[in-house]
Protein backbone atom coordinates (compact mmCIF):
# COMPACT_ATOMS: atom_id res chain seq x y z
CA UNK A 1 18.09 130.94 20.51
CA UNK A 2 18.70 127.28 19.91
CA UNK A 3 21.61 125.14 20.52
CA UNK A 4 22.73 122.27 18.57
CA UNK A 5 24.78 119.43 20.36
CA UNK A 6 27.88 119.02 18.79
CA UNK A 7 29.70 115.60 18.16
CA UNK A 8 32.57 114.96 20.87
CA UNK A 9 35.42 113.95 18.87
CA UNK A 10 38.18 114.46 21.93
CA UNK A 11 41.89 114.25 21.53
CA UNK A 12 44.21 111.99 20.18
CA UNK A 13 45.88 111.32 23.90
CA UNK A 14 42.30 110.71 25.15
CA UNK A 15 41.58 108.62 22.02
CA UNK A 16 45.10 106.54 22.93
CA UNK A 17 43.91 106.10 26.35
CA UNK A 18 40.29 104.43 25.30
CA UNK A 19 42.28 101.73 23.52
CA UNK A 20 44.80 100.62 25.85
CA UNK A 21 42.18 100.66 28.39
CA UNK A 22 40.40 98.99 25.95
CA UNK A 23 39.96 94.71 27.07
CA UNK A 24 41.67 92.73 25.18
CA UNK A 25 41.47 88.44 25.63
CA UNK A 26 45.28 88.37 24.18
CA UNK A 27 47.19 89.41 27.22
CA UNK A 28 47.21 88.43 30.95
CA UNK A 29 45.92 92.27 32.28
CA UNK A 30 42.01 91.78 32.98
CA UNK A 31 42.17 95.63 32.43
CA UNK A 32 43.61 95.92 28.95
CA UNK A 33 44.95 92.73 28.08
CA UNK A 34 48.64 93.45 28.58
CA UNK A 35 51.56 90.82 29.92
CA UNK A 36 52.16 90.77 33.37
CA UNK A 37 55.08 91.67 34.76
CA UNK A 38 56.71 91.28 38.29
CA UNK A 39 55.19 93.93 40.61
CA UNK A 40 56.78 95.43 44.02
CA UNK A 41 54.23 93.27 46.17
CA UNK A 42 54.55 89.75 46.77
CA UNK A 43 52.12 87.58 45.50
CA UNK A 44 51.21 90.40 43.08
CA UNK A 45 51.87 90.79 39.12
CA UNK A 46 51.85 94.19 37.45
CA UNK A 47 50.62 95.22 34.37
CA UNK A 48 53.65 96.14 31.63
CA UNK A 49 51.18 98.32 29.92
CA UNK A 50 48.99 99.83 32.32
CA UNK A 51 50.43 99.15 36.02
CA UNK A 52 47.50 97.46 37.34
CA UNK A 53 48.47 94.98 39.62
CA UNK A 54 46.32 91.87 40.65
CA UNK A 55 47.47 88.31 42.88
CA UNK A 56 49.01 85.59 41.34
CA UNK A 57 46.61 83.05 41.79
CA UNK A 58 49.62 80.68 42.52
CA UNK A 59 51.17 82.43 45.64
CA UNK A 60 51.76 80.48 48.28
CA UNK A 61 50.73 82.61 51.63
CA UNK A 62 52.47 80.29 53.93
CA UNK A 63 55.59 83.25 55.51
CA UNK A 64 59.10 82.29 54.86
CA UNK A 65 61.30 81.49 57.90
CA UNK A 66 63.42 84.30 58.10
CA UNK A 67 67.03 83.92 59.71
CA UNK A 68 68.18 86.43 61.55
CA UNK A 69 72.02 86.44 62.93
CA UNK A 70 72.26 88.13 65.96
CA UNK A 71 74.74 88.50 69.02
CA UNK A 72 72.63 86.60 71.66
CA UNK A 73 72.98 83.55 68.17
CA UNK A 74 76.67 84.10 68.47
CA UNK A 75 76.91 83.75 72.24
CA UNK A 76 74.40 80.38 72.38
CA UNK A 77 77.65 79.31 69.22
CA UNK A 78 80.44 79.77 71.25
CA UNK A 79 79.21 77.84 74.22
CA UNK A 80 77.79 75.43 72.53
CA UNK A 81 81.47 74.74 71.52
CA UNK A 82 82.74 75.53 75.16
CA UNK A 83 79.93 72.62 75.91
CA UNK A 84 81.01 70.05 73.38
CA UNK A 85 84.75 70.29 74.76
CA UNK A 86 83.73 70.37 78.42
CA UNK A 87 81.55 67.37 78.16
CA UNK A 88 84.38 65.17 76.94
CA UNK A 89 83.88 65.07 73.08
CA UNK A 90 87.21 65.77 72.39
CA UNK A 91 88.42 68.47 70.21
CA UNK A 92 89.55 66.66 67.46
CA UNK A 93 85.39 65.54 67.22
CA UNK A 94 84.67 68.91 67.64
CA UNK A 95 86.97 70.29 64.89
CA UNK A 96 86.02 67.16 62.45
CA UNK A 97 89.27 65.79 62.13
CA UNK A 98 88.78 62.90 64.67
CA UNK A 99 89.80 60.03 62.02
CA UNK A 100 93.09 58.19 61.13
CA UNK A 101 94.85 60.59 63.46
CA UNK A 102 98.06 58.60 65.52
CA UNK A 103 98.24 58.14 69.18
CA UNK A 104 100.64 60.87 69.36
CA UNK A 105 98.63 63.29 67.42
CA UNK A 106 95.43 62.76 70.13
CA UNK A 107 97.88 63.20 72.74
CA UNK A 108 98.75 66.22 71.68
CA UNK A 109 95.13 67.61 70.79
CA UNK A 110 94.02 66.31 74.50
CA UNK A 111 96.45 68.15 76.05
CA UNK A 112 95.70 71.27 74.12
CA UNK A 113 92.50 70.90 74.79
CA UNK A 114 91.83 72.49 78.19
CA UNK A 115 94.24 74.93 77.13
CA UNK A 116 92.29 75.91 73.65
CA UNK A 117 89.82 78.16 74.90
CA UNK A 118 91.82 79.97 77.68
CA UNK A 119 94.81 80.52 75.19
CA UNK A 120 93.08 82.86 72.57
CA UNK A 121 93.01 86.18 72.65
CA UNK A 122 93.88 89.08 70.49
CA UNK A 123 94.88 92.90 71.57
CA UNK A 124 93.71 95.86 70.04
CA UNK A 125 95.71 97.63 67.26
CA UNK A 126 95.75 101.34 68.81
CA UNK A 127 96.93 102.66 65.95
CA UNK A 128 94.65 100.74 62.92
CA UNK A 129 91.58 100.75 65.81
CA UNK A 130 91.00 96.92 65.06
CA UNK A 131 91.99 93.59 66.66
CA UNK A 132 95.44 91.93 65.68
CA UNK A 133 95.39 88.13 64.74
CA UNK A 134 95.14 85.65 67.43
CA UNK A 135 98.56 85.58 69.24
CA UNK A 136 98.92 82.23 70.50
CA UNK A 137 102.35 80.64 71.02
CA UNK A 138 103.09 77.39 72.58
CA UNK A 139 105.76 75.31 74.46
CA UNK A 140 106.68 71.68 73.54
CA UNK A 141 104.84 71.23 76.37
CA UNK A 142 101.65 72.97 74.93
CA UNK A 143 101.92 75.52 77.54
CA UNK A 144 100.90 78.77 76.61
CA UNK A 145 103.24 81.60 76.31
CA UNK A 146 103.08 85.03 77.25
CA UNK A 147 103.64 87.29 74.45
CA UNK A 148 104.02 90.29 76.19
CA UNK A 149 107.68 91.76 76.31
CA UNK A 150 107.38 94.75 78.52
CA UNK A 151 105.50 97.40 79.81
CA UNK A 152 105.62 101.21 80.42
CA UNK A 153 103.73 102.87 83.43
CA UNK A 154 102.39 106.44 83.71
CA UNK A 155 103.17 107.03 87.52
CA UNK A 156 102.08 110.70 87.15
CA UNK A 157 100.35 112.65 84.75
CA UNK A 158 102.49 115.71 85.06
CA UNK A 159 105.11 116.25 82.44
CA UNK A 160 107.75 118.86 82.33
CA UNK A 161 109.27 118.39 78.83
CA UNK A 162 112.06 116.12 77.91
CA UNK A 163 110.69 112.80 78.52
CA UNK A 164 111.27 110.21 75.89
CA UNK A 165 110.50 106.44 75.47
CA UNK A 166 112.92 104.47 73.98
CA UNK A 167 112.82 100.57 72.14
CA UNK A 168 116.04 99.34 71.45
CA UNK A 169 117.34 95.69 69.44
CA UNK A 170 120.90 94.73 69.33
CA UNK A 171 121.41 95.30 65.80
CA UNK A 172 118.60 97.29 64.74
CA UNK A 173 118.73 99.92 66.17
CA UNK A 174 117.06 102.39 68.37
CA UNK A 175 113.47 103.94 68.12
CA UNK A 176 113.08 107.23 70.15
CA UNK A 177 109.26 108.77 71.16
CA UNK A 178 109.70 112.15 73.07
CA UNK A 179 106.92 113.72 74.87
CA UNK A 180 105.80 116.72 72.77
CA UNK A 181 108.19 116.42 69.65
CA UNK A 182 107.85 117.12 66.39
CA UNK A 183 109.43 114.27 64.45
CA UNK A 184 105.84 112.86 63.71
CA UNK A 185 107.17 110.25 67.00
CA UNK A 186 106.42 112.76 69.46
CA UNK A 187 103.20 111.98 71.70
CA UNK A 188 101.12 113.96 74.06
CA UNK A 189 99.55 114.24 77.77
CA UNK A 190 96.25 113.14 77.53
CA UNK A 191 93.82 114.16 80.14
CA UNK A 192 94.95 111.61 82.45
CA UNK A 193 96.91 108.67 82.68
CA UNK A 194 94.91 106.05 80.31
CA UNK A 195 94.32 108.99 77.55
CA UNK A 196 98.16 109.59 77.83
CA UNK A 197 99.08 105.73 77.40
CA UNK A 198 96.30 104.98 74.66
CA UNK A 199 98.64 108.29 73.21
CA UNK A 200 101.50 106.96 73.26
CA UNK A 201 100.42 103.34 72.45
CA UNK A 202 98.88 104.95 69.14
CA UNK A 203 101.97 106.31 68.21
CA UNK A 204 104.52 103.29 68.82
CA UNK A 205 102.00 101.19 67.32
CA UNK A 206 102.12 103.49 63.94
CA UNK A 207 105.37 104.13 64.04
CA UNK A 208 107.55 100.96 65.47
CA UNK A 209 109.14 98.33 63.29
CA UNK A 210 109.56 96.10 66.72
CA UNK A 211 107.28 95.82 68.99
CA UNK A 212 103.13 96.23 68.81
CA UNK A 213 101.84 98.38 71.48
CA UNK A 214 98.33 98.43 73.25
CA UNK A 215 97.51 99.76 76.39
CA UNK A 216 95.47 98.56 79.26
CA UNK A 217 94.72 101.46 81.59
CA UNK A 218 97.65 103.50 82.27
CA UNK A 219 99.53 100.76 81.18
CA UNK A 220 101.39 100.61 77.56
CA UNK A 221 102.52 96.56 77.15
CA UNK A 222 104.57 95.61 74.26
CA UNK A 223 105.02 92.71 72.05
CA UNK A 224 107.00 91.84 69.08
CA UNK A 225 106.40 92.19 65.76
CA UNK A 226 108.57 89.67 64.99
CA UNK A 227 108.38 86.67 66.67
CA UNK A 228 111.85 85.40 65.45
CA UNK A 229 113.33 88.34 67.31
CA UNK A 230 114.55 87.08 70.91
CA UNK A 231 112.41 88.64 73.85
CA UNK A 232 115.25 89.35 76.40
CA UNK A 233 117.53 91.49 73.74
CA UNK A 234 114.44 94.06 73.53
CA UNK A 235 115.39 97.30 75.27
CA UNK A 236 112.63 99.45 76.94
CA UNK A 237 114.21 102.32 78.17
CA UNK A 238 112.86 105.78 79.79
CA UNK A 239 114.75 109.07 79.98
CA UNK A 240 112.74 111.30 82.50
CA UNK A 241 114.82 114.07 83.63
CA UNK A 242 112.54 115.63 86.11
CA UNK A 243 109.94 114.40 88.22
CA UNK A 244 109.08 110.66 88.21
CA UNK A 245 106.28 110.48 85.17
CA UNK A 246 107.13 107.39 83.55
CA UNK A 247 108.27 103.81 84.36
CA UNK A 248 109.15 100.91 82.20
CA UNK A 249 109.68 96.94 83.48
CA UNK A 250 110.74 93.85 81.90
CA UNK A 251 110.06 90.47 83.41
CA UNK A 252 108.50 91.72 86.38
CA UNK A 253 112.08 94.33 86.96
CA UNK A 254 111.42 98.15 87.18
CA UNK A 255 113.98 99.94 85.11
CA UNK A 256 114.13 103.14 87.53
CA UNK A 257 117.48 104.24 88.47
CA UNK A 258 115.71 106.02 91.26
CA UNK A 259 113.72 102.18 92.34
CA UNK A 260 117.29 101.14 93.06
CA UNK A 261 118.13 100.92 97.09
CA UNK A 262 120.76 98.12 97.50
CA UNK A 263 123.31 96.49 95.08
CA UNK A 264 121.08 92.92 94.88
CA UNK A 265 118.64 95.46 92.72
CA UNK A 266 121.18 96.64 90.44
CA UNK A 267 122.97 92.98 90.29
CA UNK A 268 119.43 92.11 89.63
CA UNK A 269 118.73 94.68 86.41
CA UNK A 270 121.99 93.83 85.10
CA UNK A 271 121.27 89.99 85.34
CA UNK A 272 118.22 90.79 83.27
CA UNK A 273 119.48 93.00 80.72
CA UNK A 274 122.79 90.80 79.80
CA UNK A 275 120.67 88.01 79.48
CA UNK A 276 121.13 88.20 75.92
CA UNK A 277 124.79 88.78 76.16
CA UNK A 278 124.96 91.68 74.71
CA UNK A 279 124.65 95.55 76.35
CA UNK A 280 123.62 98.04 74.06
CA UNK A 281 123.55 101.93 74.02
CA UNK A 282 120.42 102.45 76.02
CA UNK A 283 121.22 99.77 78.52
CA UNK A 284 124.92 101.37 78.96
CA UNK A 285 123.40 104.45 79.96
CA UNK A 286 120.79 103.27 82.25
CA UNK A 287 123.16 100.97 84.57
CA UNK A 288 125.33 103.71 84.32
CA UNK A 289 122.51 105.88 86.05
CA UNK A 290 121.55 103.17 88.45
CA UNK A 291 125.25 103.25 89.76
CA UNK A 292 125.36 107.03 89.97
CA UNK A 293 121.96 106.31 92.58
CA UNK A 294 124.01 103.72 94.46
CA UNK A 295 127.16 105.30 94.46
CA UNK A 296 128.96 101.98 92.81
CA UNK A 297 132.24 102.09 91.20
CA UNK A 298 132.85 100.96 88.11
CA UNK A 299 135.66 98.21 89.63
CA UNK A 300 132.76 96.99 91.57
CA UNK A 301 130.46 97.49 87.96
CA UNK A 302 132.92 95.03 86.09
CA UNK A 303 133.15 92.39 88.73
CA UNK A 304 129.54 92.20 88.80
CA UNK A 305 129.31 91.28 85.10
CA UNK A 306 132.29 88.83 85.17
CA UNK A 307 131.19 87.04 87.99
CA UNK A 308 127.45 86.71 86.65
CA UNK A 309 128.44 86.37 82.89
CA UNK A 310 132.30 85.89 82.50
CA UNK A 311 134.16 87.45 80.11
CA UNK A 312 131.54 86.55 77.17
CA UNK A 313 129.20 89.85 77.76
CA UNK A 314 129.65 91.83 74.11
CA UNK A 315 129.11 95.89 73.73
CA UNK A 316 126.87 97.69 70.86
CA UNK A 317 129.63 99.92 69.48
CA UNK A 318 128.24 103.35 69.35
CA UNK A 319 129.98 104.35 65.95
CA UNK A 320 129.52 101.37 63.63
CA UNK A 321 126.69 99.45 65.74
CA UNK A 322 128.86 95.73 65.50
CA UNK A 323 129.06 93.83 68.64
CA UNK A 324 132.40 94.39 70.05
CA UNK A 325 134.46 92.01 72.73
CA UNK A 326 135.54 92.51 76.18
CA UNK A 327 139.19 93.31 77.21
CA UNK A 328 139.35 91.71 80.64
CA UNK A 329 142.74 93.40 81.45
CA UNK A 330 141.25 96.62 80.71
CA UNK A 331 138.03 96.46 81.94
CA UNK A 332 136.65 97.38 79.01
CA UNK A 333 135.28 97.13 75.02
CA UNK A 334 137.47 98.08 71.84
CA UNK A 335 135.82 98.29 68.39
CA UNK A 336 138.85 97.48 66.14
CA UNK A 337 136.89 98.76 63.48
CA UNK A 338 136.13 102.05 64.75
CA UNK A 339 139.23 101.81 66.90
CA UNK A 340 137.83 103.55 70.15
CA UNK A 341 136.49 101.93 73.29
CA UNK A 342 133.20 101.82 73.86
């Protein structure tokens, strides 16, 4: 039997392929004359049409510097700065503002200048888990002033319910944190001391319209939020009703009833807390349990304050919150508005 060879006629598809593989002089493809396009390789084009991809004949293989910013960078950028003011530049050079500046105003940036470094420094936010602005105040004598306000202690890890950490402001009232409460203030014992201070540091931080809180260790420091707010009206105060957990201080003075031993320390925490001439609610009750520890009366109590402060020491009035006078021939505060003593 014989076989005839029939014609190959294909498909249309294959027919569509042959022509735009077809070459064509029109186009920049050497493969089927189509425009070139960018490709996904440098130094490359790509076809539009077909995807072939060939070099640009105009590609420059000479690498690119590439820039990379990295921490060691950083670090060689900060003491290059801490060079240029150690080796006598001057700040003002240093910051670019060294021109047309009065003798006063170098006077004032030399002086700062040993100080600029040392002074910055930020705390971390507990609660937001990021670093607060730079805190940096200053004197008129460009010294550098502590911002910190206080600080609470975790003696002992070992609480037995009831303990609560109060921050007080003549006038604005009192914020109360209690160990284990459920007012969305309430904080809890952490595994030791520094988990139970980062704790409670979180929640003053979240919650407190006075003070920021961070800790450091078992350590919770305060600061104000506020820095028109005066630093020796803030009240740190610490009810612990059963063993010795928690201890606050101010200006180097431990708040403990139970620290007391002689009348110079309690002549000493009332010095501190009257500093700002007023005694509010949460100071009342804690010299109150500081002479309960000492056994001193409250004759002895009152000549204390008049002989450190005169008769100018003003009361927080418990009902209405005012600032209320002192009756010296009664030993004691009247509200006229509320018309009780307090």
């Amino acid at each position: 039997m014989a076989f005839r060879k029939r014609p190959f006629i294909g498909t249309q598809g294959g027919r569509d392929s042959k022509d735009n593989l077809s070459v064509s002089d029109e186009g920049d493809c050497a493969r089927c004359g189509g425009d070139a396009g960018p490709s996904s390789l440098d130094g490359y084009f790509s076809c539009i049409r077909c995807n072939y991809e060939w070099k640009d004949p105009n590609f420059s293989t000479k690498k690119k510097q590439r820039n990379f910013e990295t921490v060691e960078k950083d670090a060689q950028m900060v003491e290059k700065f801490r060079s240029e003011l150690e080796s006598g530049t001057g700040i003002s050079r240093v910051l670019g503002i060294e021109q047309h500046l009065t003798e006063e105003q170098e006077s004032s940036l030399g002086r700062l200048q040993d100080k600029w470094i040392d002074g910055m420094h930020g705390h971390y936010n507990a609660a937001e888990a990021e670093r607060k602005p730079l805190i940096i105040n200053f004197d008129e004598d460009d010294n550098i002033i502590n911002t910190d306000v206080g600080k609470l202690t975790i003696v002992n890890n070992d609480f037995d319910g009831g303990e609560e950490v109060r921050v007080e402001y003549p006038g604005l009232g009192t914020e109360f944190y209690g160990y284990d409460s459920g007012d969305g203030r309430g904080w809890r014992r952490g595994r030791n001391g520094d988990e139970t201070a980062r704790n409670i540091a979180t929640i003053i931080n979240k919650e407190s319209e006075l003070v920021h809180a961070y800790s450091e260790g078992n350590t919770v420091i305060f600061e104000l939020r506020d820095s028109s707010l005066d630093p020796k009206a803030l009240v740190l105060f610490v009810d612990d009703p059963g063993d010795k957990d928690l201890v606050a201080e101010k200006d180097g003075v431990t708040l403990d009833a139970a620290a007391m031993s002689i009348e110079s320390d309690y002549q000493a925490a009332v010095e501190l807390m009257l500093s700002d001439g007023i005694i509010t609610p949460s100071e009342d009750q804690l010299l109150w349990a500081m002479r309960q520890h000492l056994s001193i009366s409250e004759e002895r109590h009152m000549k204390i304050i008049l002989t450190l402060f005169g008769d100018s020491v003003l009361k927080e009035c418990t009902g209405c919150g005012k600032a209320v006078p002192l009756y010296t021939e009664h030993d004691a505060w009247y509200c006229s508005g509320c018309e009780m003593w307090v």
